[in-house]
N, C-alpha and C. Protein backbone atom coordinates (compact mmCIF):
# COMPACT_ATOMS: atom_id res chain seq x y z
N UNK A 1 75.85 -96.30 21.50
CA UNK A 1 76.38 -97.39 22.30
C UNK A 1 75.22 -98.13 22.95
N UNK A 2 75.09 -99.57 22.46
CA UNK A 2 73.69 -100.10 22.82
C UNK A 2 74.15 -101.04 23.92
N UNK A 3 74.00 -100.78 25.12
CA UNK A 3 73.99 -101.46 26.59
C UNK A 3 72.59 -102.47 26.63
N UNK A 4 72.00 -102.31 25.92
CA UNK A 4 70.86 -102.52 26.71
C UNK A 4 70.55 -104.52 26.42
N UNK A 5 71.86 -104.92 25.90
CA UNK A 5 71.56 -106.68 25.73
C UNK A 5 72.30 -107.21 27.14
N UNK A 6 71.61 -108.48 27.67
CA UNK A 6 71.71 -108.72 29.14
C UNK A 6 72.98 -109.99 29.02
N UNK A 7 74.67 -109.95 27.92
CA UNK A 7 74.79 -111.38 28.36
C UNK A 7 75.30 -111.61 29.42
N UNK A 8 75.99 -112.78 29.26
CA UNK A 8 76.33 -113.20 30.54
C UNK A 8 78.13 -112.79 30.55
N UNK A 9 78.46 -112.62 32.15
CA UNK A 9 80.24 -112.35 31.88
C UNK A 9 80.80 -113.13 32.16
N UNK A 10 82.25 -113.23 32.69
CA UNK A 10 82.72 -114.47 32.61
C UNK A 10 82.34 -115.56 33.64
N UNK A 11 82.15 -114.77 35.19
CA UNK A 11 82.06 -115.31 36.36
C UNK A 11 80.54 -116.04 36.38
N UNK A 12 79.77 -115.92 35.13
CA UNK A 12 78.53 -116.75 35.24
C UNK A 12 78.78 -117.76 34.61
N UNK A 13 79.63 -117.73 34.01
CA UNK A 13 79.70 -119.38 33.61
C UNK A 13 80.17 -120.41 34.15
N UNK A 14 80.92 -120.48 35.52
CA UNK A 14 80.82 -121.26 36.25
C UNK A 14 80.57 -121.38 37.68
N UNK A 15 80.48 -122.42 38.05
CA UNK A 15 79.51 -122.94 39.65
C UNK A 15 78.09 -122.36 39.63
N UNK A 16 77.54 -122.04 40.49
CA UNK A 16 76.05 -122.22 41.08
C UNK A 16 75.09 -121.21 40.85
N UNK A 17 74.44 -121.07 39.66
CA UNK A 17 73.34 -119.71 39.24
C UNK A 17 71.92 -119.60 40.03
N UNK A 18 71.84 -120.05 40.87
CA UNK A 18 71.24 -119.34 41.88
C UNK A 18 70.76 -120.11 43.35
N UNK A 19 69.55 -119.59 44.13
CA UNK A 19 69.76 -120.04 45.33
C UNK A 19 71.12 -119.62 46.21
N UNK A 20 71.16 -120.85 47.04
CA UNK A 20 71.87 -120.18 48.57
C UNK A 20 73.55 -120.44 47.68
N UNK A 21 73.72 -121.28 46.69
CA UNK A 21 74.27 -121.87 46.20
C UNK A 21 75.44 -120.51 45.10
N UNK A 22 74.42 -119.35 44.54
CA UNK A 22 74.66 -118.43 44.03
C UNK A 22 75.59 -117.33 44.65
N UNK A 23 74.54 -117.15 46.11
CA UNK A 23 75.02 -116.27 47.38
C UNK A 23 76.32 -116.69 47.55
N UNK A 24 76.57 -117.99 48.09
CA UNK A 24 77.94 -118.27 48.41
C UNK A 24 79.29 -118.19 47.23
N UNK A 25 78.75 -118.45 46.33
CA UNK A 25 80.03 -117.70 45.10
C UNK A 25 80.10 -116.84 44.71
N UNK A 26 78.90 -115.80 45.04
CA UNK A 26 79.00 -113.90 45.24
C UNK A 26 79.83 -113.89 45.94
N UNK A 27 79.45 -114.08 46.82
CA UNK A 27 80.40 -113.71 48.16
C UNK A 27 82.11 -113.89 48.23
N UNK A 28 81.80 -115.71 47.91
CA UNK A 28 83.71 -115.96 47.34
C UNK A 28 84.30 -115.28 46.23
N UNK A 29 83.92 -114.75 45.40
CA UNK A 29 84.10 -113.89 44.40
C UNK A 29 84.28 -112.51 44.74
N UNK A 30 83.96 -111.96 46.01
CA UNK A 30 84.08 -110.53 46.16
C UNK A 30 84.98 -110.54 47.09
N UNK A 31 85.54 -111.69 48.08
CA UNK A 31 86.75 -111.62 48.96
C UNK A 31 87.84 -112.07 48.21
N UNK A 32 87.43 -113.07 46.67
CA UNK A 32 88.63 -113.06 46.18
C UNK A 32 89.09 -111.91 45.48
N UNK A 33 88.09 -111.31 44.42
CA UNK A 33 88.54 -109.75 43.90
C UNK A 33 89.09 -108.76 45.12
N UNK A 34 88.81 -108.83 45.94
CA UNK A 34 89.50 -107.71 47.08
C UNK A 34 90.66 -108.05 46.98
N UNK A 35 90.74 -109.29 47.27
CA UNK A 35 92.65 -110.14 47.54
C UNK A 35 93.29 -109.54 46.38
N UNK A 36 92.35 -109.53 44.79
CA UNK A 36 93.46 -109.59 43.96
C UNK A 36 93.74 -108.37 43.36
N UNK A 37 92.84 -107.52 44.06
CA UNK A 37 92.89 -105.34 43.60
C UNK A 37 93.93 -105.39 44.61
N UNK A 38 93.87 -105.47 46.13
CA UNK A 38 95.10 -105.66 46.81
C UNK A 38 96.45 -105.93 46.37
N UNK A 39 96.76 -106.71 46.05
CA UNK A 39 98.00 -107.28 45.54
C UNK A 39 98.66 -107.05 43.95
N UNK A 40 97.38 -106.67 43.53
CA UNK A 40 98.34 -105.82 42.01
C UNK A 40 98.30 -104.30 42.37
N UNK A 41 97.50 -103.93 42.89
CA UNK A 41 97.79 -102.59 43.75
C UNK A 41 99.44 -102.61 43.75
N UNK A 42 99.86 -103.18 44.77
CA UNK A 42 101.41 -103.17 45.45
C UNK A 42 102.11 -104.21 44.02
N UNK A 43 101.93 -104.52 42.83
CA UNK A 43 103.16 -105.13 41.73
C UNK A 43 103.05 -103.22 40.87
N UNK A 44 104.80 -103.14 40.94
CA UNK A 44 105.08 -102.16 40.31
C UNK A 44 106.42 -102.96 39.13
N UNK A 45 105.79 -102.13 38.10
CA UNK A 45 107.13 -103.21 36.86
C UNK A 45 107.85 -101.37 36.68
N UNK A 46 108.49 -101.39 36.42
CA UNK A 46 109.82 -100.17 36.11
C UNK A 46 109.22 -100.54 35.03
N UNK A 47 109.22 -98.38 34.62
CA UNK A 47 108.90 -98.34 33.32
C UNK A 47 108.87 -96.72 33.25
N UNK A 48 109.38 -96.15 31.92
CA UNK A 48 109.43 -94.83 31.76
C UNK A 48 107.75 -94.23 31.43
N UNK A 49 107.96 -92.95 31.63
CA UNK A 49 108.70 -92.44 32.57
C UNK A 49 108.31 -92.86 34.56
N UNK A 50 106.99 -93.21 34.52
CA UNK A 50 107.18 -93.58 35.68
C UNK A 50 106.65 -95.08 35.76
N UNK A 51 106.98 -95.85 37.58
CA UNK A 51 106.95 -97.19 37.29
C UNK A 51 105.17 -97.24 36.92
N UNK A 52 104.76 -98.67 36.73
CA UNK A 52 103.59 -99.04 36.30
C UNK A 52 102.86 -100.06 37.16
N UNK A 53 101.72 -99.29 38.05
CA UNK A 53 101.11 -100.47 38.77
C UNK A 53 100.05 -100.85 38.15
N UNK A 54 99.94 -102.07 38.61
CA UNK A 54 98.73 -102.87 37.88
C UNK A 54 97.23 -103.08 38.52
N UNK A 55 97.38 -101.94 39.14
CA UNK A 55 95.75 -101.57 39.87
C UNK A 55 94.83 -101.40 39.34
N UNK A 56 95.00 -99.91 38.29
CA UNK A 56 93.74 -99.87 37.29
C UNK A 56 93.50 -101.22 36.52
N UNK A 57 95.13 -102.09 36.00
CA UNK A 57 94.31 -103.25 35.21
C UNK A 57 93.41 -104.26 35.97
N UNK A 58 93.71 -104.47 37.39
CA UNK A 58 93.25 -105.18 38.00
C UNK A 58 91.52 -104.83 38.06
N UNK A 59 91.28 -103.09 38.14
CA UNK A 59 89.94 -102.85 38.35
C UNK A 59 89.27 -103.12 37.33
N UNK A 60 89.73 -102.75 36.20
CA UNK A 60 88.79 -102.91 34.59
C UNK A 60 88.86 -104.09 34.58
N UNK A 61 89.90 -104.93 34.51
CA UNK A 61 89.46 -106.33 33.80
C UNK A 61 88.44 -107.02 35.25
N UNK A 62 88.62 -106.59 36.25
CA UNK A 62 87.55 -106.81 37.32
C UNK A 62 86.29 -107.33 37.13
N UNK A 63 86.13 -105.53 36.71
CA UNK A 63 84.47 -105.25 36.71
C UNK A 63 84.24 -105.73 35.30
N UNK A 64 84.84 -105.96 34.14
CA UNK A 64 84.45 -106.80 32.51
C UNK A 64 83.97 -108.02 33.14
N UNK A 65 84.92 -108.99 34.10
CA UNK A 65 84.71 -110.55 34.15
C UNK A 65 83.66 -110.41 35.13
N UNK A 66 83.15 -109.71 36.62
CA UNK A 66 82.26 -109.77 37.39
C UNK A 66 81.13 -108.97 36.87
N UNK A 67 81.39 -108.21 35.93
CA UNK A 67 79.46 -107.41 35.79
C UNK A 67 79.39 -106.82 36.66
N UNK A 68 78.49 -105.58 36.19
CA UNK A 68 78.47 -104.49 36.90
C UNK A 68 77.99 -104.22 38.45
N UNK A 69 77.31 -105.33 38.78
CA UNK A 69 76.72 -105.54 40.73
C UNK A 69 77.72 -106.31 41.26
N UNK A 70 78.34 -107.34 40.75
CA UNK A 70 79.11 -107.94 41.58
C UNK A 70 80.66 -106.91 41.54
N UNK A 71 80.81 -106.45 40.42
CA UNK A 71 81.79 -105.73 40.49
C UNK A 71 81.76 -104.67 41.49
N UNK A 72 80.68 -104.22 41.14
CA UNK A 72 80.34 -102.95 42.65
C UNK A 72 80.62 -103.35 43.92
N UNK A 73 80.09 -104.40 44.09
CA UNK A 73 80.33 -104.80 45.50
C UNK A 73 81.45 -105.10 45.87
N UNK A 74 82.42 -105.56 45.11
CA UNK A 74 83.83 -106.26 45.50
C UNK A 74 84.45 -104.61 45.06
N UNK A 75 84.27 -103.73 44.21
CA UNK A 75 85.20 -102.54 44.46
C UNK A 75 84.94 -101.79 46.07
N UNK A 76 83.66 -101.50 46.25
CA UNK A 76 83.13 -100.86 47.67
C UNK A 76 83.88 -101.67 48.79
N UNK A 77 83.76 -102.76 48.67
CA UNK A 77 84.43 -104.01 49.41
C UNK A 77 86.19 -103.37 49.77
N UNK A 78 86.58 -103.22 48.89
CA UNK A 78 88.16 -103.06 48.49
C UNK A 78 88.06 -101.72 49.28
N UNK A 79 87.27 -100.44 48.98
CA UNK A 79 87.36 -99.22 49.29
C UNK A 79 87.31 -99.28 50.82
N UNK A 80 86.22 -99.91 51.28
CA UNK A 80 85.91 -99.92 52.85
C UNK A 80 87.17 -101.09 53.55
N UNK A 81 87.64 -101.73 52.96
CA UNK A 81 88.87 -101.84 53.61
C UNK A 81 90.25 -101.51 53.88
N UNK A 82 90.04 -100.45 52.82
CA UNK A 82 91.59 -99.11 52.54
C UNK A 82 90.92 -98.28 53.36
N UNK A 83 89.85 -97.92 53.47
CA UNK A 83 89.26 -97.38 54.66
C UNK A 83 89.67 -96.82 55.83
N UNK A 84 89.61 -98.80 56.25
CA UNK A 84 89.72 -99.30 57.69
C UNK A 84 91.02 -99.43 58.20
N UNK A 85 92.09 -98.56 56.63
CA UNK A 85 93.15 -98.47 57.50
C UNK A 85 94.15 -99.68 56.76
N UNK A 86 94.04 -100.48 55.85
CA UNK A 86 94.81 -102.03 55.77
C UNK A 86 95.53 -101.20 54.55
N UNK A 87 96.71 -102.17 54.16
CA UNK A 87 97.34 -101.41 53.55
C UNK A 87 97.38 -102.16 51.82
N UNK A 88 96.27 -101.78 51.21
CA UNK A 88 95.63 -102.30 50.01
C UNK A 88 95.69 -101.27 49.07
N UNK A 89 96.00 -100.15 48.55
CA UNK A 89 96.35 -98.94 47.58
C UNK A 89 97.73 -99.22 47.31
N UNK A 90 98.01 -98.55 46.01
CA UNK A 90 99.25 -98.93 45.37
C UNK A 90 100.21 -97.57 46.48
N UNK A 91 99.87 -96.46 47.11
CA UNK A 91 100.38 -95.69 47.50
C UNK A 91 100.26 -95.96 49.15
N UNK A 92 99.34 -96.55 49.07
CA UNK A 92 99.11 -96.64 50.64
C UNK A 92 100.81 -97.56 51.36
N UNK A 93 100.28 -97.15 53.16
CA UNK A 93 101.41 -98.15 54.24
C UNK A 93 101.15 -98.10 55.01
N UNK A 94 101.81 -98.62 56.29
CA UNK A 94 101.40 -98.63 57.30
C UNK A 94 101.59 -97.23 57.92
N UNK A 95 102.03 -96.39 57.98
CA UNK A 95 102.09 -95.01 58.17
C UNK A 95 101.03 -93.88 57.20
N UNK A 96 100.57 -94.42 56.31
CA UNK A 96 99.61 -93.67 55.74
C UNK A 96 98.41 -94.33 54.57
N UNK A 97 97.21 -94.78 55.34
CA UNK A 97 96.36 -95.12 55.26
C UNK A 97 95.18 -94.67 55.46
N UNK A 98 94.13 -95.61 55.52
CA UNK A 98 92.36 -95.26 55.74
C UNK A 98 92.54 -94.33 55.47
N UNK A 99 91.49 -93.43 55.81
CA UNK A 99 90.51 -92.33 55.21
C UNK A 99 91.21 -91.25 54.90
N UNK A 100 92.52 -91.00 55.80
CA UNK A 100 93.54 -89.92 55.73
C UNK A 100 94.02 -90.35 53.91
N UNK A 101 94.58 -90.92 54.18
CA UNK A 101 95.16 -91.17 52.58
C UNK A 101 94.00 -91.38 51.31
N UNK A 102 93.23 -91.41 51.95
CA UNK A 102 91.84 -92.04 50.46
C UNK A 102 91.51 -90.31 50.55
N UNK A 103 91.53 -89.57 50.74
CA UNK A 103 91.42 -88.20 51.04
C UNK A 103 92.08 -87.54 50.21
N UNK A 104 93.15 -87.72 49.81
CA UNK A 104 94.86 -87.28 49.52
C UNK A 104 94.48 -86.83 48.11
N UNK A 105 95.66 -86.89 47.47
CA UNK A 105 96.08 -86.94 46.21
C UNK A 105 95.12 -87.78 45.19
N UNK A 106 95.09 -88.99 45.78
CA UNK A 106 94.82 -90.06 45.21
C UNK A 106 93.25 -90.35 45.12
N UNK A 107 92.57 -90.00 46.23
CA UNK A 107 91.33 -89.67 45.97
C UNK A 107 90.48 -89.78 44.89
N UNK A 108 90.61 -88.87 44.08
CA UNK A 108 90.02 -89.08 43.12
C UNK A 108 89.90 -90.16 42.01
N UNK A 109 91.06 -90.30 41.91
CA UNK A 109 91.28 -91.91 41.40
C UNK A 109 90.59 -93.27 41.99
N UNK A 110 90.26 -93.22 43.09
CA UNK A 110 90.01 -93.99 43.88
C UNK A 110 88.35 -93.65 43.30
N UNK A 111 87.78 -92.89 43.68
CA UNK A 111 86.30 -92.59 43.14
C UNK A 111 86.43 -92.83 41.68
N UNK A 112 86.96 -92.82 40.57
CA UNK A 112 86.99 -93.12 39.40
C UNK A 112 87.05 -94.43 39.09
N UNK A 113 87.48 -95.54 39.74
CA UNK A 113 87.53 -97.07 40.31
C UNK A 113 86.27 -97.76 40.20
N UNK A 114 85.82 -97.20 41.45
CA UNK A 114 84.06 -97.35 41.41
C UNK A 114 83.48 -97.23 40.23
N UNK A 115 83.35 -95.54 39.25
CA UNK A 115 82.18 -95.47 38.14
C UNK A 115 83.00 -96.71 37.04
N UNK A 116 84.41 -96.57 37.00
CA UNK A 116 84.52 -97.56 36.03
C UNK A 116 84.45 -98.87 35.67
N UNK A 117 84.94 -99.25 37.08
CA UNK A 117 84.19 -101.04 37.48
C UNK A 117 82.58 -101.31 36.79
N UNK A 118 82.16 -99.99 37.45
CA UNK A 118 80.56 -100.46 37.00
C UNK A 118 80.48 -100.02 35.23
N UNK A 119 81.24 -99.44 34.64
CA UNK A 119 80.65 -99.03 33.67
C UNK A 119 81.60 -100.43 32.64
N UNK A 120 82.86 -100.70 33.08
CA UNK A 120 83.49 -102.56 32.14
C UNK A 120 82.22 -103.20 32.42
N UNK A 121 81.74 -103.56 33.50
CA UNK A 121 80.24 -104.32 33.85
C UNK A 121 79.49 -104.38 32.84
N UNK A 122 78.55 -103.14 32.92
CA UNK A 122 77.65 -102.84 31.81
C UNK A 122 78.58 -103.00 30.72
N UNK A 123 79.38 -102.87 30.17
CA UNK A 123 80.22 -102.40 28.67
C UNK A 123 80.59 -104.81 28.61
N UNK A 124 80.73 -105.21 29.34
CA UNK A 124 80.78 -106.48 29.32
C UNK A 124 79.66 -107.53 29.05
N UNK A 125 78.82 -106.51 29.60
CA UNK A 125 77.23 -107.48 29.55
C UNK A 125 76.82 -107.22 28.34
N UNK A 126 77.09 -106.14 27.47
CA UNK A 126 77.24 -105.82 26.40
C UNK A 126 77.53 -106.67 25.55
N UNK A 127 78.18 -107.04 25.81
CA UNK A 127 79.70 -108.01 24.74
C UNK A 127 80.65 -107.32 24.61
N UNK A 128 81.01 -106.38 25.18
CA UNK A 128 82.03 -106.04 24.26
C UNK A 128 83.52 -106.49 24.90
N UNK A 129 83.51 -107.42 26.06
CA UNK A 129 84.40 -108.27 25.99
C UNK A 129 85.03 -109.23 25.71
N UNK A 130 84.09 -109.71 24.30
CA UNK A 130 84.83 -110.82 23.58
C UNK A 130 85.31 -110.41 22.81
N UNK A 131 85.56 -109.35 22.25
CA UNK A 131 86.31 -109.37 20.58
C UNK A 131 87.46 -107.90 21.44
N UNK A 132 88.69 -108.15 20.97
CA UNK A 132 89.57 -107.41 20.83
C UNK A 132 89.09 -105.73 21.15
N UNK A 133 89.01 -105.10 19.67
CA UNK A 133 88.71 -103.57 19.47
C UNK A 133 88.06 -103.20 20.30
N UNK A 134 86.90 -103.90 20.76
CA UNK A 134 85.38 -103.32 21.39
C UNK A 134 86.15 -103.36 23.15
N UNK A 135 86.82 -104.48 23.62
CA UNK A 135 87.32 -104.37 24.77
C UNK A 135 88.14 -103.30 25.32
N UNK A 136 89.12 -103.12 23.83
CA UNK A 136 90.18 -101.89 23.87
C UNK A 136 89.05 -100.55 23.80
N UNK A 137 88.12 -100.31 23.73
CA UNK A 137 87.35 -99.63 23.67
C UNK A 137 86.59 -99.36 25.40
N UNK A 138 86.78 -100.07 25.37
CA UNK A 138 86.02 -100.74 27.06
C UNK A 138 87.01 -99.63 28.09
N UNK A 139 88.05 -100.34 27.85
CA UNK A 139 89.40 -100.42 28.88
C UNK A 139 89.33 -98.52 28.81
N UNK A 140 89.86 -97.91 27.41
CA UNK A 140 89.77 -96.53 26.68
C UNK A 140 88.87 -96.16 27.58
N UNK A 141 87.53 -96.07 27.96
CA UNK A 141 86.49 -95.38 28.82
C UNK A 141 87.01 -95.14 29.86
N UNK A 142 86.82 -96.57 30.64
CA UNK A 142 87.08 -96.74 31.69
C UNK A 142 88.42 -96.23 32.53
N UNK A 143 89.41 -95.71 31.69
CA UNK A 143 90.12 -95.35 32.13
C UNK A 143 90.43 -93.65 31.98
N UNK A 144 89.53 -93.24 31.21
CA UNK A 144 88.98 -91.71 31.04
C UNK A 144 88.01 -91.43 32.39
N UNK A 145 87.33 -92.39 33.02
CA UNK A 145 86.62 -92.15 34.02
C UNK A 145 86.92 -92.11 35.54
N UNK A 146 88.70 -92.55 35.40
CA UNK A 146 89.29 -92.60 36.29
C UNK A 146 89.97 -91.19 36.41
N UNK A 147 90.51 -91.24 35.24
CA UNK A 147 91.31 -89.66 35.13
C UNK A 147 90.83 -88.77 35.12
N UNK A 148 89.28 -88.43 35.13
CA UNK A 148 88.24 -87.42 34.80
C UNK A 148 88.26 -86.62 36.28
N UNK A 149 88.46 -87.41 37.67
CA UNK A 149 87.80 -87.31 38.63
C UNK A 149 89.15 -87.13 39.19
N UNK A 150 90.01 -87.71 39.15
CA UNK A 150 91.27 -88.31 39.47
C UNK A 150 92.15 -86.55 39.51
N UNK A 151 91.89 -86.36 38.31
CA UNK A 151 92.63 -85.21 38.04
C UNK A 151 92.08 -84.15 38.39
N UNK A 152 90.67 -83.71 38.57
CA UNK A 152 89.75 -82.78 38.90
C UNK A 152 89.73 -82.90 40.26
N UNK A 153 90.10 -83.89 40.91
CA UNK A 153 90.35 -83.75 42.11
C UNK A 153 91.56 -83.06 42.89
N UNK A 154 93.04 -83.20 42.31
CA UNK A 154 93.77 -83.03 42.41
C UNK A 154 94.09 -81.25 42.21
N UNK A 155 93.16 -80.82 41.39
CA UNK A 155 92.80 -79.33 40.89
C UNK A 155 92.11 -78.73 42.39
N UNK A 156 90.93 -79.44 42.81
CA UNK A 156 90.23 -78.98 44.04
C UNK A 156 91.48 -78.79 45.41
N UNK A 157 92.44 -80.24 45.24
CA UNK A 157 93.28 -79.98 46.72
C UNK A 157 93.86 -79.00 46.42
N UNK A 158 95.17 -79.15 45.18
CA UNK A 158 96.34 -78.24 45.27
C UNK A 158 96.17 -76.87 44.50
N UNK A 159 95.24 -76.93 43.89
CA UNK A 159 95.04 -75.52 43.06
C UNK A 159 94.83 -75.76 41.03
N UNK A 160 93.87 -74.81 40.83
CA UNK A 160 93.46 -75.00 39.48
C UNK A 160 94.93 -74.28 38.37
N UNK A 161 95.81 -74.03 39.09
CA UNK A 161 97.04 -73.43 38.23
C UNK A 161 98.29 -74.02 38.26
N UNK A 162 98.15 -75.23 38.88
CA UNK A 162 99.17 -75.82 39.15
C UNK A 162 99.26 -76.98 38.14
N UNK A 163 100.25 -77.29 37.42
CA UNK A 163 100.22 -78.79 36.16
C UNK A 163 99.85 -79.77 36.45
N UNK A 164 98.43 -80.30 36.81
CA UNK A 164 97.48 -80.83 36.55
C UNK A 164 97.79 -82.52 35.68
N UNK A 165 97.69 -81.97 35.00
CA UNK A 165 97.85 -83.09 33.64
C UNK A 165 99.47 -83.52 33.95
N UNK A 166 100.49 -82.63 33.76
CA UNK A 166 101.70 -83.25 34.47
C UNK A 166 101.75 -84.23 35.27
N UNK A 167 101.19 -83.67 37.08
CA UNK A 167 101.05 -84.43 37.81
C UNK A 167 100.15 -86.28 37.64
N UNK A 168 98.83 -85.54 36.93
CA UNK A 168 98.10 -86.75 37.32
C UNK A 168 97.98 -87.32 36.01
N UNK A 169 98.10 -87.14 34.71
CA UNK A 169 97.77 -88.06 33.63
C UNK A 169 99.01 -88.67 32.88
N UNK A 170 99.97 -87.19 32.36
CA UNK A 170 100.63 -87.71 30.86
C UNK A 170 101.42 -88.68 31.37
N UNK A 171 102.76 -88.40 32.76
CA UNK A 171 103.21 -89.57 33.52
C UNK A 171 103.06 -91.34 33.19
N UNK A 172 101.54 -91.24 33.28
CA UNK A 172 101.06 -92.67 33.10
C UNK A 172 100.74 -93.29 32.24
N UNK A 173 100.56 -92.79 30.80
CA UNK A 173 99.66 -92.79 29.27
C UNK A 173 99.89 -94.31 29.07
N UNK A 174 101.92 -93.90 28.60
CA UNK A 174 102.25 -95.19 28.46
C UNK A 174 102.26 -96.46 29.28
N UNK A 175 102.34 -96.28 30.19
CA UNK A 175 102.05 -97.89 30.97
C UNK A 175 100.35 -98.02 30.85
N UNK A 176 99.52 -97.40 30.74
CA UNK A 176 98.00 -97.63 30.81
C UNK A 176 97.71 -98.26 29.39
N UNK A 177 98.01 -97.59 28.39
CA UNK A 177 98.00 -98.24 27.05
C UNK A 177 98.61 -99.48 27.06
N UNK A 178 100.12 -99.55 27.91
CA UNK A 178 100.40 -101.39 27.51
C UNK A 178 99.07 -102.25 28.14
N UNK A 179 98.57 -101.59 29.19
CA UNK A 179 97.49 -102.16 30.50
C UNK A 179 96.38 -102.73 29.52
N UNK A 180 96.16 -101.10 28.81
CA UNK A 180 94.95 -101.58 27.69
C UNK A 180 95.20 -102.88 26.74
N UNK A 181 96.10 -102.57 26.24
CA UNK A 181 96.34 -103.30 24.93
C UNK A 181 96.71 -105.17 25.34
N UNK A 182 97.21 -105.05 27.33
CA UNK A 182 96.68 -106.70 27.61
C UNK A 182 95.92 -107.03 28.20
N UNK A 183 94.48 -106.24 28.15
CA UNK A 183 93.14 -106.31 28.59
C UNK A 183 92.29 -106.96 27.27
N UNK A 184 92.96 -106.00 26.39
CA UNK A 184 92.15 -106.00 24.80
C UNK A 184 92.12 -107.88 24.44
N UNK A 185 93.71 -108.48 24.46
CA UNK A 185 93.97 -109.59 24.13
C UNK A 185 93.54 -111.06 25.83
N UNK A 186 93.55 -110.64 26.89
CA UNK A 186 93.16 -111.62 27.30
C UNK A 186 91.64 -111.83 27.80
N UNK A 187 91.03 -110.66 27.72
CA UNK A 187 89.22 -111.53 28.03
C UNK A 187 89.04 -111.77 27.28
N UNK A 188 89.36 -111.63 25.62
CA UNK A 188 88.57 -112.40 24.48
C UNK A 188 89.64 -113.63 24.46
N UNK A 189 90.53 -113.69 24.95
CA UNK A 189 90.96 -115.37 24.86
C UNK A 189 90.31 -116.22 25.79
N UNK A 190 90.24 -115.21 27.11
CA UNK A 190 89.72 -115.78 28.17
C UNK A 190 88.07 -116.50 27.16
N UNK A 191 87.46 -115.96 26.92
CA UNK A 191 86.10 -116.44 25.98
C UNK A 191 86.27 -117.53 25.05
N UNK A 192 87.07 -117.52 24.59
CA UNK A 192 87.91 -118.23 23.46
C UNK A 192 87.77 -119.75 24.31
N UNK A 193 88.82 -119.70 24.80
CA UNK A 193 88.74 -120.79 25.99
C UNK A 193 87.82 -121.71 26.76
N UNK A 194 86.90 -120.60 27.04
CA UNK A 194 85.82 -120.94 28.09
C UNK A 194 84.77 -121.93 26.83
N UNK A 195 84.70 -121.10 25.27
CA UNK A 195 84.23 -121.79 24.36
C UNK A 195 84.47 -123.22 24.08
N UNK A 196 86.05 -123.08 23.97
CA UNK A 196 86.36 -124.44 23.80
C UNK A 196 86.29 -125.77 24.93
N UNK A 197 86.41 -125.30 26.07
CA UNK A 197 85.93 -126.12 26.90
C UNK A 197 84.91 -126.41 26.53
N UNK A 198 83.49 -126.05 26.54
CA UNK A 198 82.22 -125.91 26.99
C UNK A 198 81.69 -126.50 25.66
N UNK A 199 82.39 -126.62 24.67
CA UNK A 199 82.25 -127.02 23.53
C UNK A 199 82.45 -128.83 23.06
């Protein structure tokens, strides 16, 4: 897996590449990604066997379109304000929040957020968010890196003998695969697009 080509992701192709000019659309870019991990956090669509939030899609296709530093910063961003208590997690409320709840169950998932944001980043700067397979490939990681931690965490609270995989993975397969499979089809249109404009 060759990381090591520098392109560009989506959020560089438009407004201001550098100077004070740069700073200020970092910045608007990391209060708008907070707004929008927030709010697909809390969209749940009914779906067997359980419903389907659109959090993880929100984080991967995140960190693909921001690259791996800006993505960092706007996930940490997101974390330190579930933190502080606001009610931005798909599980979170006003009765159970900040640090108490990022603690929980969920925990681990929440740390799996982070490595995967950064690793769509790198896997984007790559390319491998323009073409279909390679994205579905992307998404596939990234969402092994959620469940890696996610679930191993859940082993540390409640116990290494308790159904594990029940609780924290098989539940979700199917709604993550539809997640994948409209990750796969819209950043390479999103590219598609941006081509034809620019063209």
């Amino acid at each position: 897996m060759n990381l090591a080509t520098n392109r560009n992701v989506l959020v560089d192709l438009f407004g201001a590449t550098e100077g004070a000019g740069l700073r200020l659309k970092q910045a608007a870019l990391v209060v708008l990604g907070i707004g929008v991990l927030a709010v697909a956090a809390k969209i749940r669509i009914p779906m067997w066997p359980v419903p389907v939030t659109m959090g993880t899609f929100a984080v991967l296709t995140l960190g693909a379109a921001y690259g791996p530093r800006l993505g960092l910063a706007t996930i940490l961003g997101y974390m330190l304000v579930g933190a502080l208590g606001f009610d931005v997690f798909a599980g979170s409320s006003a009765e159970a929040n900040g640090l108490t709840y990022m603690m929980g169950g969920t925990g681990g998932y929440l740390a799996g957020y982070v490595a995967a944001t950064v690793l769509l980043g790198m896997l984007a700067r790559a390319g491998w968010d323009r073409t279909a397979p390679k994205m579905a490939g992307a998404m596939l990681m990234g969402n092994v890196l959620i469940y890696l931690p996610g679930v191993a965490w859940l082993g540390v609270l409640y116990g290494w003998d308790k159904p594990l995989l029940e609780w924290g993975l098989t539940p979700f397969l199917v709604g993550d695969a539809l997640k994948l499979a409209l990750a796969a089809v819209i950043l390479p249109l999103a590219w598609r697009a941006v081509g034809r404009a620019r063209g």
